[in-house]
C-alpha atoms as a PDB file:
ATOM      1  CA  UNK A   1       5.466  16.391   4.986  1.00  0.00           C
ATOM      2  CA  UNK A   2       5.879  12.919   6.491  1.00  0.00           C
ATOM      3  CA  UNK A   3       2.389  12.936   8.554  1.00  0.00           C
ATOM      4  CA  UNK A   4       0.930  13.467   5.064  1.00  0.00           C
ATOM      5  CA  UNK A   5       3.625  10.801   3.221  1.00  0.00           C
ATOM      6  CA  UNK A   6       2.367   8.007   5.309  1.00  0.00           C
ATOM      7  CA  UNK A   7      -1.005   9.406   6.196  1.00  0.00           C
ATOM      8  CA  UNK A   8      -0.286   9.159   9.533  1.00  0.00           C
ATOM      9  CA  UNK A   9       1.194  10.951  12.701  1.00  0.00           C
ATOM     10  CA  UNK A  10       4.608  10.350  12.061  1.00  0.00           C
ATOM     11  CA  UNK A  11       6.888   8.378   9.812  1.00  0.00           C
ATOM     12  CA  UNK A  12       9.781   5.828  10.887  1.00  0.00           C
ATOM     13  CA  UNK A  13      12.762   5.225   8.847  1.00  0.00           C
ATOM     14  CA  UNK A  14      15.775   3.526   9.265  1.00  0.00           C
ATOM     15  CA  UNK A  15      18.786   5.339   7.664  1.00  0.00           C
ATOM     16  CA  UNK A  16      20.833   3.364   5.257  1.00  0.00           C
ATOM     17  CA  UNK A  17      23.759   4.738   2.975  1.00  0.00           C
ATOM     18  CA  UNK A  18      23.036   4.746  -0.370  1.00  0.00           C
ATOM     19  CA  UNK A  19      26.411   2.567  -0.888  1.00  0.00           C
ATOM     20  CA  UNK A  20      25.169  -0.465   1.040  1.00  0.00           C
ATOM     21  CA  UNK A  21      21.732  -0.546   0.177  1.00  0.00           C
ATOM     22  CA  UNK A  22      19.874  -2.516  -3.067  1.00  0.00           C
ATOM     23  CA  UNK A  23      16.220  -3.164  -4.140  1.00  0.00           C
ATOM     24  CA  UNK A  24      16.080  -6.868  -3.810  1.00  0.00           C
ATOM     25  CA  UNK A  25      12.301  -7.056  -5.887  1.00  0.00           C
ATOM     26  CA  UNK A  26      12.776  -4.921  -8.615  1.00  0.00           C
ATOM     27  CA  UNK A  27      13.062  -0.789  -8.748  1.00  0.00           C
ATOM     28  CA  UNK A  28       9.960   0.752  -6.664  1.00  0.00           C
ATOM     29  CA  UNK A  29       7.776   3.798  -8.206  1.00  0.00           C
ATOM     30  CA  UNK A  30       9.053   7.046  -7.640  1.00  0.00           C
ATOM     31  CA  UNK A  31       7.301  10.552  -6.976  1.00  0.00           C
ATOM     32  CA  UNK A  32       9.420  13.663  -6.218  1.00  0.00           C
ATOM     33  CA  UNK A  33       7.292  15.146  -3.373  1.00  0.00           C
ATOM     34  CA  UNK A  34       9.485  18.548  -3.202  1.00  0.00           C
ATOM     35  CA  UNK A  35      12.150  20.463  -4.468  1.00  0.00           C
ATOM     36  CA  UNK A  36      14.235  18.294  -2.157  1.00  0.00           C
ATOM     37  CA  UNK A  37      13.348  14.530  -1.756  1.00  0.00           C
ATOM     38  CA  UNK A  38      11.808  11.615  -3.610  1.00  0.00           C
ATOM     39  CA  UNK A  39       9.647   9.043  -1.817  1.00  0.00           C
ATOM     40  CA  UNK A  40       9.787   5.615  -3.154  1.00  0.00           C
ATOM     41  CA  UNK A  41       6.645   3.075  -3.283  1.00  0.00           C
ATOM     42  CA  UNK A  42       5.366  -0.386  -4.322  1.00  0.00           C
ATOM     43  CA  UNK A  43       3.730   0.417  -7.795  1.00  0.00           C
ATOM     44  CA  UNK A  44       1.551  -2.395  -7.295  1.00  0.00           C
ATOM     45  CA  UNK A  45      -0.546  -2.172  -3.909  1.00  0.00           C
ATOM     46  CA  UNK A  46       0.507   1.597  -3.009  1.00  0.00           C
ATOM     47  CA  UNK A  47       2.945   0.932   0.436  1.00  0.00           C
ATOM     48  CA  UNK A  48       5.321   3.659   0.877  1.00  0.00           C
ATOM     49  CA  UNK A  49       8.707   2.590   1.177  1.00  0.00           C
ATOM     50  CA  UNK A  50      11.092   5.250   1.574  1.00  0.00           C
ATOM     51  CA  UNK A  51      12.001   9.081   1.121  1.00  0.00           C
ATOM     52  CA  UNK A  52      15.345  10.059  -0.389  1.00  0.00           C
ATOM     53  CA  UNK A  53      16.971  13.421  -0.309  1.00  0.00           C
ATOM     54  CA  UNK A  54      17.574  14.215  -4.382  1.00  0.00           C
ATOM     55  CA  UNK A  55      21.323  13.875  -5.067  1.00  0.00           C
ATOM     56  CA  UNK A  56      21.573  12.619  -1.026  1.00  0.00           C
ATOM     57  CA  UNK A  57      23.482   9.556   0.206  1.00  0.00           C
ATOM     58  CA  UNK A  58      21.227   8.147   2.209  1.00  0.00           C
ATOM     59  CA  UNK A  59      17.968   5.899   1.277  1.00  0.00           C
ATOM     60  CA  UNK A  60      15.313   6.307   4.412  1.00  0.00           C
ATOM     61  CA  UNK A  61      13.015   3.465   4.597  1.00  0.00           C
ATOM     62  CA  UNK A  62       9.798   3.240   6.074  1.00  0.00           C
ATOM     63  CA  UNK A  63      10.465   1.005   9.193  1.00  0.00           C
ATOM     64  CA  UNK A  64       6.641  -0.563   9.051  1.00  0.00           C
ATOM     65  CA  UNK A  65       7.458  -2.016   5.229  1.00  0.00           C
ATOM     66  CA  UNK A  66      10.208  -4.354   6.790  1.00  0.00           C
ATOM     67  CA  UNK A  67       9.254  -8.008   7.761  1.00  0.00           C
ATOM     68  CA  UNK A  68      10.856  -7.317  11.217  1.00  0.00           C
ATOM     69  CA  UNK A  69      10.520  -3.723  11.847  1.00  0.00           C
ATOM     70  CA  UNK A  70      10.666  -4.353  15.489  1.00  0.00           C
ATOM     71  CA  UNK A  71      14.538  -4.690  14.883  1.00  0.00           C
ATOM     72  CA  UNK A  72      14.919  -1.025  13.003  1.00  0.00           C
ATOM     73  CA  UNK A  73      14.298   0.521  16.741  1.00  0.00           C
ATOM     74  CA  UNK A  74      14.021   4.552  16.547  1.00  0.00           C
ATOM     75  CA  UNK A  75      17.344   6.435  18.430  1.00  0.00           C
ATOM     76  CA  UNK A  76      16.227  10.018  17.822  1.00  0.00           C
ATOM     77  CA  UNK A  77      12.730  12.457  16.818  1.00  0.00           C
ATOM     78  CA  UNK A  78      12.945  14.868  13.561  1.00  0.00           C
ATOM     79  CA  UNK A  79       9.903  17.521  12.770  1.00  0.00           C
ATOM     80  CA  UNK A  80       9.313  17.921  16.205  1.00  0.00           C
ATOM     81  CA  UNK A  81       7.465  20.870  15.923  1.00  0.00           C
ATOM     82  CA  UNK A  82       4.587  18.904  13.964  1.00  0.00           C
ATOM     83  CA  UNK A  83       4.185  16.250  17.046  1.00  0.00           C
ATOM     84  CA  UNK A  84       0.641  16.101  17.259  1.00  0.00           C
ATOM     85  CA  UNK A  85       0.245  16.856  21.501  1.00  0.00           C
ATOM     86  CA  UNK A  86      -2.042  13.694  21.590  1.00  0.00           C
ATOM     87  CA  UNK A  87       1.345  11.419  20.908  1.00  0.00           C
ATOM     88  CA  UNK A  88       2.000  11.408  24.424  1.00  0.00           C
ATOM     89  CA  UNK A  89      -1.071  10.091  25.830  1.00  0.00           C
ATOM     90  CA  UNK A  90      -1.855   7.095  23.460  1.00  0.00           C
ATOM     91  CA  UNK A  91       0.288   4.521  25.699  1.00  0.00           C
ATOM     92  CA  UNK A  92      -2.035   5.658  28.245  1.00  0.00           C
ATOM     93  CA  UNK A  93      -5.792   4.885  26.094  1.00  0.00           C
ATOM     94  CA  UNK A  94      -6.711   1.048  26.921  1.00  0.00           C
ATOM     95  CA  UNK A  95      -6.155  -1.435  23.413  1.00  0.00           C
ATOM     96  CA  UNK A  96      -7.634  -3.997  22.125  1.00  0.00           C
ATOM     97  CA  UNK A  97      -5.520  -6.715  19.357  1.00  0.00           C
ATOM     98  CA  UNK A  98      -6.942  -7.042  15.956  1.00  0.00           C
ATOM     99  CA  UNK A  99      -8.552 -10.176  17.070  1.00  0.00           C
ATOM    100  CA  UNK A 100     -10.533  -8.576  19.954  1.00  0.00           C
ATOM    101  CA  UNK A 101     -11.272  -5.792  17.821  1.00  0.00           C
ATOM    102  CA  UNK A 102     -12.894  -8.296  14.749  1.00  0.00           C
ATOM    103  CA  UNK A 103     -13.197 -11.418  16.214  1.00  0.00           C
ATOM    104  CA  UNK A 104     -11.942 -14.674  14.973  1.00  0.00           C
ATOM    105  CA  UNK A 105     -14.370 -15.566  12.249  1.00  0.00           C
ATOM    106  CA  UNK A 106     -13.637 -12.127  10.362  1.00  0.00           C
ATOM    107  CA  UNK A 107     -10.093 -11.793  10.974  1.00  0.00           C
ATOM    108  CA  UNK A 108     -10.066 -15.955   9.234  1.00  0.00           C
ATOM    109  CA  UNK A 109     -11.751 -14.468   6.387  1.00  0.00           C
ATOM    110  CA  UNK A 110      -9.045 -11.299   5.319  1.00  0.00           C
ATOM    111  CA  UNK A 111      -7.463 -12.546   2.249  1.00  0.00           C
ATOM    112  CA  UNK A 112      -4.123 -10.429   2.149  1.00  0.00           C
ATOM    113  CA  UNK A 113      -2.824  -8.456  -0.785  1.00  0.00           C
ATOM    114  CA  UNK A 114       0.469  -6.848   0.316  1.00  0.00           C
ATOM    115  CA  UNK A 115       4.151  -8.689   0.291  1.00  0.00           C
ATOM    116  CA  UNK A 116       4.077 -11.524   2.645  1.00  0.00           C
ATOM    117  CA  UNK A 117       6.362 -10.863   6.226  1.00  0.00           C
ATOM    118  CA  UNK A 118       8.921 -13.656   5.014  1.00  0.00           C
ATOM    119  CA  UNK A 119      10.903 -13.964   1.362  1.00  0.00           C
ATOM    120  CA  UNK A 120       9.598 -15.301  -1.701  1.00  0.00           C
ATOM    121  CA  UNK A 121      10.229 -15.541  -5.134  1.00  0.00           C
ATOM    122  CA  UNK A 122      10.650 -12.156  -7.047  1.00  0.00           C
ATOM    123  CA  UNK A 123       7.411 -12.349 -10.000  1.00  0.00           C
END
């Protein structure tokens, strides 16, 4: 369910108790994606944000929504048995950075629509 949550190969979420977390920007749009869990997401440009287990006390948020997601480090796998087998090899494939991959002059132009990485005022 999370490959096709985030429409990726795998989801990461940092694990908060529902006691100590708040919405800081307003209440995201909801979707109840089971008989189990909602998954929470920015109304406005579509970013999923988290997944919450329906009467749960936990809030999971999507690491990669976080202006410092490096800090929300992963200590353990779930859904192991839908690890694509190709996971373990991409370390390995040679990379290119954005800039490399669209060169200067393009990458100047992208005028971004999502949340900025740093805080500003709620609208």
């Amino acid at each position: 369910m999370c490959q096709k949550a985030v429409a990726g190969p795998f989801g990461v979420y940092a694990v908060i108790p529902l006691a100590d977390f708040a919405w800081t920007r307003g209440a995201p749009a909801t979707w109840v994606s089971s008989s189990v869990a909602t998954r929470d997401f920015c109304s406005r440009c579509g970013t999923p944000l988290a997944y919450r287990v329906i009467d749960g006390s936990d809030v999971e948020i999507l690491t990669g929504s976080l202006d410092q997601p490096a800090r929300a480090q992963p200590t353990y796998e779930l859904g192991t048995e839908a690890k694509l087998a190709w996971l373990a090899e991409l370390s390995r494939l040679p990379g290119k950075s954005t800039l490399e991959n669209i060169g200067a002059e393009e990458m100047g132009a992208i005028i971004g629509h999502q949340h900025p990485d740093h805080d500003t005022p709620a609208p």
